[in-house]
N, C-alpha and C. Protein backbone atom coordinates (compact mmCIF):
# COMPACT_ATOMS: atom_id res chain seq x y z
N UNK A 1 160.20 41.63 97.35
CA UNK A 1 160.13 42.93 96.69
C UNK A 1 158.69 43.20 96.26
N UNK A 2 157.98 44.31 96.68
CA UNK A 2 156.63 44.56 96.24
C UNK A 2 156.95 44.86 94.18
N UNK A 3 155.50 44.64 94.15
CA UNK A 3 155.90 45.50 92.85
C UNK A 3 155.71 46.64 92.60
N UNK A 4 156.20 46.97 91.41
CA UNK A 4 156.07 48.89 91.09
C UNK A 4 154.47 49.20 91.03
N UNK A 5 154.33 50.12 91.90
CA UNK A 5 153.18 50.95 91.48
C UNK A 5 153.34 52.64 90.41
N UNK A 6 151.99 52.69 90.26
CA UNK A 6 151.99 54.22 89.23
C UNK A 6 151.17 54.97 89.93
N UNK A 7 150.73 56.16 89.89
CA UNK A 7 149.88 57.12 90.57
C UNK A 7 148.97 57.42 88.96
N UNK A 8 147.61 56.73 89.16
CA UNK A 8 146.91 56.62 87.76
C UNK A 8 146.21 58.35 88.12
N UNK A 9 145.23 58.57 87.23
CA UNK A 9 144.50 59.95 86.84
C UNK A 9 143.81 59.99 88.47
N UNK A 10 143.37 58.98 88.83
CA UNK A 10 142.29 59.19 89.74
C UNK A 10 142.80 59.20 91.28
N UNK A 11 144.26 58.99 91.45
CA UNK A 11 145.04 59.56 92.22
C UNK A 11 145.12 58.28 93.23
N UNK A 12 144.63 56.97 92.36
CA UNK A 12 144.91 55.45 93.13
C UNK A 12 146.33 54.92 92.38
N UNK A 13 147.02 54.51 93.36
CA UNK A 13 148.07 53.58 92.77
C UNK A 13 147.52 52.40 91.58
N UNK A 14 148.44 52.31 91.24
CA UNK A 14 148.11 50.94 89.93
C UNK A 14 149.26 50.04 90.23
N UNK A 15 149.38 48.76 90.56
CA UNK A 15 150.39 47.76 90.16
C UNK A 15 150.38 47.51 88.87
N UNK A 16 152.22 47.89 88.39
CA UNK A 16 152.00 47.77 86.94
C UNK A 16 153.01 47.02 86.76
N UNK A 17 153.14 45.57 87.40
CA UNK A 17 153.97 44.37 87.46
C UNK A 17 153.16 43.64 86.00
N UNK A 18 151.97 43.63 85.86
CA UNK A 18 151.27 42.76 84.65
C UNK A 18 151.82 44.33 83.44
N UNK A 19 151.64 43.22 82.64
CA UNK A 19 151.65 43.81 81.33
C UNK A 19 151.27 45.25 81.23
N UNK A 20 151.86 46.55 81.05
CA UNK A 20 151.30 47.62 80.48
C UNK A 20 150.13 47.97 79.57
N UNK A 21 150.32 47.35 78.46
CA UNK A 21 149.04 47.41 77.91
C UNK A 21 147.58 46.56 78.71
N UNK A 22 147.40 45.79 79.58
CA UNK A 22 146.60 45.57 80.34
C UNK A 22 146.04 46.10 81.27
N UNK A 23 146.74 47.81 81.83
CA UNK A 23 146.25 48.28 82.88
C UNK A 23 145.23 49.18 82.31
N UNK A 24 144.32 49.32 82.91
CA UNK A 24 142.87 50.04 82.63
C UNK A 24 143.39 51.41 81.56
N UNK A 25 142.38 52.01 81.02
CA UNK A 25 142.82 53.46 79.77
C UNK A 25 142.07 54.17 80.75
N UNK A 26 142.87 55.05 80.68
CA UNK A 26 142.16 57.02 81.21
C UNK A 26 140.99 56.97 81.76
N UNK A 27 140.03 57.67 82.31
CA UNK A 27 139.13 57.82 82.40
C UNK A 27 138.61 59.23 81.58
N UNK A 28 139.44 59.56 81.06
CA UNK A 28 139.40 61.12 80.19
C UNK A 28 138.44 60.77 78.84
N UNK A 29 137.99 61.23 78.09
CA UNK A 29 136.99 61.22 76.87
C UNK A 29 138.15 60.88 76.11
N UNK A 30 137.66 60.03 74.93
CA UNK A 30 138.30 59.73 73.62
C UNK A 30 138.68 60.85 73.27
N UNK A 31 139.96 61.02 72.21
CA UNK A 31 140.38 61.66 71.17
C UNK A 31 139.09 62.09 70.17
N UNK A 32 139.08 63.04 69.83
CA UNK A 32 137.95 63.20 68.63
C UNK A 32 138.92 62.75 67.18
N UNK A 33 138.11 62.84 66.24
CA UNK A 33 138.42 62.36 64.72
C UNK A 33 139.67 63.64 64.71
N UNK A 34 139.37 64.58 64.74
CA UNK A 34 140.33 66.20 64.75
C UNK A 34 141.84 65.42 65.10
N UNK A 35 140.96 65.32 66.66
CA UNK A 35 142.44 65.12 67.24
C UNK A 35 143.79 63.73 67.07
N UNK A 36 142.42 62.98 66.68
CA UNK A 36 143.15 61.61 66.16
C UNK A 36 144.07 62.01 64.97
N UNK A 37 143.68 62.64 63.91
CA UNK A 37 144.20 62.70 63.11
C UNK A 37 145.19 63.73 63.14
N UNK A 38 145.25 65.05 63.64
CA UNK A 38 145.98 66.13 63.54
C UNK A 38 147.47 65.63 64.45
N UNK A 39 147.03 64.53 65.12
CA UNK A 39 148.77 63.95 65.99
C UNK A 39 149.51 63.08 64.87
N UNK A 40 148.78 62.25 63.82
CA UNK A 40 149.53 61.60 62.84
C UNK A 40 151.06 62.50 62.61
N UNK A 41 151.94 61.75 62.50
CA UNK A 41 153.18 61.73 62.01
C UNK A 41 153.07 62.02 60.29
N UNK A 42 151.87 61.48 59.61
CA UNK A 42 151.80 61.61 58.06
C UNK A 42 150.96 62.19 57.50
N UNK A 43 149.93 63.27 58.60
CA UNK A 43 149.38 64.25 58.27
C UNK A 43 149.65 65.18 57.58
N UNK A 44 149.05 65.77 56.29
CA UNK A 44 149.12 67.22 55.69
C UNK A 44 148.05 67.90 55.94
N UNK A 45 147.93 69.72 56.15
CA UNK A 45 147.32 70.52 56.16
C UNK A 45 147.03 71.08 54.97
N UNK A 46 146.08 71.36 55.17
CA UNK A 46 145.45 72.27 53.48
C UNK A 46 144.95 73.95 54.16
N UNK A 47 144.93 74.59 53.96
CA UNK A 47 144.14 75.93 53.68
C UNK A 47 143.25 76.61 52.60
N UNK A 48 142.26 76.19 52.04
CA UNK A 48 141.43 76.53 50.56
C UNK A 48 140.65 77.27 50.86
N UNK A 49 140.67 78.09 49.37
CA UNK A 49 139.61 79.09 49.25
C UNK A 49 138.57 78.54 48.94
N UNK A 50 137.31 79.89 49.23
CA UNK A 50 136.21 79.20 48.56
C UNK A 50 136.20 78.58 47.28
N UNK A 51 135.12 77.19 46.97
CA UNK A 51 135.32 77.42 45.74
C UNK A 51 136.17 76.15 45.26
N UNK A 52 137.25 75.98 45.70
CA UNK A 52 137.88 74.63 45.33
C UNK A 52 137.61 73.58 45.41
N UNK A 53 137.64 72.55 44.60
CA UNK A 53 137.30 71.52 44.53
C UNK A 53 138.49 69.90 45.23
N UNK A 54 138.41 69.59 46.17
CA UNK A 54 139.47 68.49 46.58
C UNK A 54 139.37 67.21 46.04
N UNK A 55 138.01 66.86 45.51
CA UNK A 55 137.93 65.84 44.86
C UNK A 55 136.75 65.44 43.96
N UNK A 56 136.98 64.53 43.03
CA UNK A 56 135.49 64.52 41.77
C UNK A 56 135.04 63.23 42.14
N UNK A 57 133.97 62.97 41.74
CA UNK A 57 133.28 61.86 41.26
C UNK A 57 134.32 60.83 40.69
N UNK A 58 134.07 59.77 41.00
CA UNK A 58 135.18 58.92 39.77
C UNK A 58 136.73 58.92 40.39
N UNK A 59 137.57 59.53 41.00
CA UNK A 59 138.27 59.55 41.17
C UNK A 59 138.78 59.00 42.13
N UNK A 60 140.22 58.05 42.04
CA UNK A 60 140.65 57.44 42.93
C UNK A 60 140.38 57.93 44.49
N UNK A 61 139.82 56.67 45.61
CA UNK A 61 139.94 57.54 46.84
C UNK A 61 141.52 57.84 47.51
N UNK A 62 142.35 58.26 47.98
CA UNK A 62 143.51 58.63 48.07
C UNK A 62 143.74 58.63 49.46
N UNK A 63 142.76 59.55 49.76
CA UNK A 63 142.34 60.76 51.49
C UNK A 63 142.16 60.10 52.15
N UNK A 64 141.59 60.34 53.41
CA UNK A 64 140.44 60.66 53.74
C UNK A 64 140.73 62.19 54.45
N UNK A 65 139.52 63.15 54.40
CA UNK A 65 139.86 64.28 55.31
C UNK A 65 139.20 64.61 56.41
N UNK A 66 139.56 65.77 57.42
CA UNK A 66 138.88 66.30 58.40
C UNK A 66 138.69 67.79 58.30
N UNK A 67 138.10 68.39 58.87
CA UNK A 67 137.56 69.98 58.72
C UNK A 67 138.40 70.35 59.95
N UNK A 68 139.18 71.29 59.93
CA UNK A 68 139.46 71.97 61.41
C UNK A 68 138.40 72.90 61.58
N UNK A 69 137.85 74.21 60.20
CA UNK A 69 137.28 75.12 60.44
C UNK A 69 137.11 75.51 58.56
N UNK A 70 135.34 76.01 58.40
CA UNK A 70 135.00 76.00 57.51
C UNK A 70 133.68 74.74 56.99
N UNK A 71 133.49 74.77 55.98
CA UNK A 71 132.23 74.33 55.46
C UNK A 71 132.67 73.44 54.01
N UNK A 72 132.32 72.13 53.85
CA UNK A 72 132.84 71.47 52.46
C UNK A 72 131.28 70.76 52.36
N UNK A 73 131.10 70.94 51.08
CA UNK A 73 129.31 70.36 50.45
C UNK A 73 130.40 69.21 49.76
N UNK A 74 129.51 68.27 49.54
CA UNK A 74 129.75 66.81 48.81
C UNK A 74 128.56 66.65 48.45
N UNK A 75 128.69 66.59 46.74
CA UNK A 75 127.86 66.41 45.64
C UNK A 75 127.61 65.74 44.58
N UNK A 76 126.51 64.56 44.66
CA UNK A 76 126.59 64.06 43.59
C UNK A 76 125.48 64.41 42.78
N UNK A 77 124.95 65.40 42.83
CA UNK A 77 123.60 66.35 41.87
C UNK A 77 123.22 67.24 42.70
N UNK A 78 122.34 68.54 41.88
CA UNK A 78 121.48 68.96 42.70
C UNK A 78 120.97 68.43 43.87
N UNK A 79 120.44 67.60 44.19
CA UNK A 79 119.29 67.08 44.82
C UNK A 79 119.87 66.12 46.26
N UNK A 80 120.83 66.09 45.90
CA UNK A 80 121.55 65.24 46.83
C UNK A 80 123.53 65.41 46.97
N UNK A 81 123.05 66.59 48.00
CA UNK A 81 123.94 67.08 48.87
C UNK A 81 124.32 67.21 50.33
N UNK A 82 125.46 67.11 50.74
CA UNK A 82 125.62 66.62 52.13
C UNK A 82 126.81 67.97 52.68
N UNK A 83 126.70 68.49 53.59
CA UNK A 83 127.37 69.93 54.22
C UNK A 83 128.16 69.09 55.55
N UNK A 84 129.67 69.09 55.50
CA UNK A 84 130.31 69.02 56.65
C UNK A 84 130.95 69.79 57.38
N UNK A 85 131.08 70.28 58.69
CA UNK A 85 131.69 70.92 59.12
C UNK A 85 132.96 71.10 60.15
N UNK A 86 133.11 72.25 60.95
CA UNK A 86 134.17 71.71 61.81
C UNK A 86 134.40 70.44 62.63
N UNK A 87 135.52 69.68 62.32
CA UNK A 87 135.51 68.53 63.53
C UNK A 87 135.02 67.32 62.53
N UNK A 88 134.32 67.83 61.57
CA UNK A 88 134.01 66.29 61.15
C UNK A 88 134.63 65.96 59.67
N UNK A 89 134.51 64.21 59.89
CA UNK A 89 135.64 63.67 59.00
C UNK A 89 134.82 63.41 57.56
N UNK A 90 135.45 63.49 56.30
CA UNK A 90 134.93 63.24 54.90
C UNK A 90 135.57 62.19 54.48
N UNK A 91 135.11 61.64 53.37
CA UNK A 91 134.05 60.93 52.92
C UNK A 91 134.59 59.21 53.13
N UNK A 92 134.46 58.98 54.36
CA UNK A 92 135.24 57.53 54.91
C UNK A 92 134.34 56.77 54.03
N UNK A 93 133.09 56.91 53.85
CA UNK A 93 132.23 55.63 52.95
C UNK A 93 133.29 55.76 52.06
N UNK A 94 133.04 56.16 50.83
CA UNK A 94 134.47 55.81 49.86
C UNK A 94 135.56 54.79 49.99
N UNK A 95 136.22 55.09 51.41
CA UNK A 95 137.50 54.06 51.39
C UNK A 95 136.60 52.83 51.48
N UNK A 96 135.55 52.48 52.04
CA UNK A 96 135.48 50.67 52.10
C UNK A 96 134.67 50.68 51.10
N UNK A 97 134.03 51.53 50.08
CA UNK A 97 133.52 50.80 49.20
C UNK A 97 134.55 49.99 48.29
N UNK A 98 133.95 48.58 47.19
CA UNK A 98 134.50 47.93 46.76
C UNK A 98 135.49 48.83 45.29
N UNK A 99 134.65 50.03 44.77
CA UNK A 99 135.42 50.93 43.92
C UNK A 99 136.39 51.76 44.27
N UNK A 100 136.25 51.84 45.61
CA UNK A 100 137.96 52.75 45.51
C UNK A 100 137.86 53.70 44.93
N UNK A 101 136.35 54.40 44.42
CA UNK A 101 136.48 55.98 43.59
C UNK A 101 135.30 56.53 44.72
N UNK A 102 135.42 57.66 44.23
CA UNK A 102 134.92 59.35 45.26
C UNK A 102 133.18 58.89 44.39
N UNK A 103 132.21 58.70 45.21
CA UNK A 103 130.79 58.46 44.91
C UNK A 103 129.91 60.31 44.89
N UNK A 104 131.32 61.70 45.20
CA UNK A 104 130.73 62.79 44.71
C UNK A 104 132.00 63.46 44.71
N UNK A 105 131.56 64.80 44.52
CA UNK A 105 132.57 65.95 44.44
C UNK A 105 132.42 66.50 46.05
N UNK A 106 133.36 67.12 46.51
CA UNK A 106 133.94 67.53 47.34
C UNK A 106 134.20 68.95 47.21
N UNK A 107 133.37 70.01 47.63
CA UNK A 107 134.01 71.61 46.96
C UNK A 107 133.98 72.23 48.61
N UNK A 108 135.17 73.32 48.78
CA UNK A 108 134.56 73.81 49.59
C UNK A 108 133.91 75.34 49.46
N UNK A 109 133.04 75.50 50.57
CA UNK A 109 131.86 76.11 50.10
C UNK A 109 132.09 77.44 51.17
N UNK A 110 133.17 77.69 51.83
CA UNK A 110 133.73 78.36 52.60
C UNK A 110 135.28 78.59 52.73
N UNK A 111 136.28 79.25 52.80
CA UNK A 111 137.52 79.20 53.11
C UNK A 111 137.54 78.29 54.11
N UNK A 112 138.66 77.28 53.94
CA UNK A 112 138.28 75.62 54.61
C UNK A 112 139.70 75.60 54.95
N UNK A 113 140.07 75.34 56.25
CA UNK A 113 141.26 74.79 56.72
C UNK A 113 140.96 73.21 57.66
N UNK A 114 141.97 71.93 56.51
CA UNK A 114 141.24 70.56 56.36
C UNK A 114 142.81 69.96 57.05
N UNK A 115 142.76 68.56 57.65
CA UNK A 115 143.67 67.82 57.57
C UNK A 115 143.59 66.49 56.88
N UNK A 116 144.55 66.18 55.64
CA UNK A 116 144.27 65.34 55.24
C UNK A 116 145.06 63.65 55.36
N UNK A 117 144.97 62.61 55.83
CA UNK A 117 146.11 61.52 55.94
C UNK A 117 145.46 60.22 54.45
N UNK A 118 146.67 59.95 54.43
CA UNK A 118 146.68 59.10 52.95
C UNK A 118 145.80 57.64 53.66
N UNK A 119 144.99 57.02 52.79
CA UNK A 119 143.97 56.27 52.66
C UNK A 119 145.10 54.86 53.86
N UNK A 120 146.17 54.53 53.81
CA UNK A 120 146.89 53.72 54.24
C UNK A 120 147.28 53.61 55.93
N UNK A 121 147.50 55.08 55.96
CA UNK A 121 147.86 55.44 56.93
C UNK A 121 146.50 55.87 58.31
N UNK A 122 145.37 56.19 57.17
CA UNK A 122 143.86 55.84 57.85
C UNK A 122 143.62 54.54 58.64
N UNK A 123 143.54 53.76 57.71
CA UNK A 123 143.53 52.79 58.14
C UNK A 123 144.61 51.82 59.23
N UNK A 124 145.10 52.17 59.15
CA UNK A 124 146.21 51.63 60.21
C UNK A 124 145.81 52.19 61.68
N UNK A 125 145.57 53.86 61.46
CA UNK A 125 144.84 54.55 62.65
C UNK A 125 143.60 53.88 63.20
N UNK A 126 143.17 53.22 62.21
CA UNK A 126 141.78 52.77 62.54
C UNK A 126 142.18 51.36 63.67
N UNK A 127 143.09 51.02 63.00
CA UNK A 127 143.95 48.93 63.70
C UNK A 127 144.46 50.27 65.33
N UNK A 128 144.60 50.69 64.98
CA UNK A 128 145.49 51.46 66.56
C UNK A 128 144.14 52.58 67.42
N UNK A 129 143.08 52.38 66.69
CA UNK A 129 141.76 53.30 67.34
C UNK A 129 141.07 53.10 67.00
N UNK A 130 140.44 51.64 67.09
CA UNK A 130 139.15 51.11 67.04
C UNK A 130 137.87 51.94 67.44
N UNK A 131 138.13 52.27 68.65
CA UNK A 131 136.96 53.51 68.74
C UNK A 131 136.67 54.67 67.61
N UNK A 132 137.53 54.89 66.78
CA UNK A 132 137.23 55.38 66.22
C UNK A 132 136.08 55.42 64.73
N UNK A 133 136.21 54.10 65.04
CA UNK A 133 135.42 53.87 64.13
C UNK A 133 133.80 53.80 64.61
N UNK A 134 133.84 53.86 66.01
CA UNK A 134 132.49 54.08 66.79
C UNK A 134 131.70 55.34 66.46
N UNK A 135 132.86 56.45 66.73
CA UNK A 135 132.21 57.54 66.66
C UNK A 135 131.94 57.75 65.42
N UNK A 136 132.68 57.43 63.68
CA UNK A 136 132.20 57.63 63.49
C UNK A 136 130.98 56.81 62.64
N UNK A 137 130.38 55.80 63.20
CA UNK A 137 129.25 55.27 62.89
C UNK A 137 127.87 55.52 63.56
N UNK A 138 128.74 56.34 65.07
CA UNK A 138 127.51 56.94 65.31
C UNK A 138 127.25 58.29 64.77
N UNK A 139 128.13 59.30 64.33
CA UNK A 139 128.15 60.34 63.69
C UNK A 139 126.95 60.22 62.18
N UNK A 140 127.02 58.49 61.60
CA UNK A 140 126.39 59.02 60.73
C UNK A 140 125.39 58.38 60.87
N UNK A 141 124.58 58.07 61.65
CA UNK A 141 123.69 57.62 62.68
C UNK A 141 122.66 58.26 62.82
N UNK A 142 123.62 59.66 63.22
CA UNK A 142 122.98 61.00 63.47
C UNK A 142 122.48 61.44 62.59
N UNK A 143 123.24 61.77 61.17
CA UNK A 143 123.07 62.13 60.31
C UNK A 143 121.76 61.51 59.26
N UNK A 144 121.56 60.15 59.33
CA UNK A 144 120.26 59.74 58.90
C UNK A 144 119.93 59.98 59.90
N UNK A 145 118.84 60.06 61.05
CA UNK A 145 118.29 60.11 62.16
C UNK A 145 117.69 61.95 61.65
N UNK A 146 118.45 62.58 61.37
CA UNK A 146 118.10 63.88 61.34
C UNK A 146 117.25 63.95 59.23
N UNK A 147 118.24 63.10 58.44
CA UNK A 147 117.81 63.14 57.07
C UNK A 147 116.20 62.35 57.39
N UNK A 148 115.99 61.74 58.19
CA UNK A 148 114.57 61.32 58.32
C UNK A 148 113.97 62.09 58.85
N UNK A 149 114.36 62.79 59.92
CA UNK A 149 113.46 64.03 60.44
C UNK A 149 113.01 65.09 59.53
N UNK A 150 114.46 65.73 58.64
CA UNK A 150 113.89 66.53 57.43
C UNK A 150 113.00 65.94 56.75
N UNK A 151 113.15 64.81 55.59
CA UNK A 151 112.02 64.25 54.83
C UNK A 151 110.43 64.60 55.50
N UNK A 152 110.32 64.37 56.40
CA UNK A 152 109.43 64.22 57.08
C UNK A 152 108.70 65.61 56.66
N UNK A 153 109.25 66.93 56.53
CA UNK A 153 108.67 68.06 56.55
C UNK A 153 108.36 68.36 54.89
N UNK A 154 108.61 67.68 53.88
CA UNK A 154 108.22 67.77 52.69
C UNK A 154 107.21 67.02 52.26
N UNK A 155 106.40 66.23 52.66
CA UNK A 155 105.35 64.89 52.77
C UNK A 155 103.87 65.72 52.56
């Protein structure tokens, strides 16, 4: 008896007699943070006006969130403020620090439609999408990479 084949993306058979989880992944692009999270089973949606605040300084981390659409500043003074936008995820530093509290405030600074999954259920996503944690370390990668480029113009 041969074994079972599959008709994979690229329109080659696959023998999928070995283990399933052993046969090659997609050739399609990763899930983004959005999309990772908006398929959770324990996802909630938010819709906020300008103006609201989702989280303070000091306060237990709970979240973590994502932006579908809209603008959220995270603030811990004047002087040091950070603007996120569509597609991208807030404030993951928080969950691995050793305090377990919000290191700013969280307002949004636009009518903000966010998805938010409980700190537990993050993490578990993370054990089931390791990549995800790629993107976002290169996301903030970027983000110093560019905070050094600004500095640069006040010197």
């Amino acid at each position: 008896m041969s074994p079972p084949l599959v008709m994979a993306s690229n329109g080659r058979s696959r023998d999928t007699s070995i283990h399933p989880t052993l046969l090659p992944l997609s050739a399609s692009a990763p899930l983004t943070p959005l999309e990772l999270i908006q398929e959770q089973p324990e996802v909630e949606r938010l819709t906020l006006p300008t103006g609201t605040t989702v989280f303070r300084v000091g306060e237990s981390v709970q979240f973590i969130h994502v932006i579908e659409r809209g603008w959220m500043e995270l603030s811990s003074g004047p002087l040091n403020r950070i603007r996120f936008g569509s597609g991208e995820l807030f404030f993951y530093e928080d969950l691995v620090d050793g305090a377990e509290c919000h290191s700013r405030d969280a307002t949004a600074v636009t009518p903000v439609s966010l998805f938010r999954l409980s700190r537990s259920n993050f993490l578990a996503l993370i054990h089931r999408h390791p990549t995800l944690v790629l993107q976002l370390l290169s996301k903030q990668h970027s983000r110093l990479r560019q905070q050094r480029a600004d500095a640069r113009h006040f010197y």
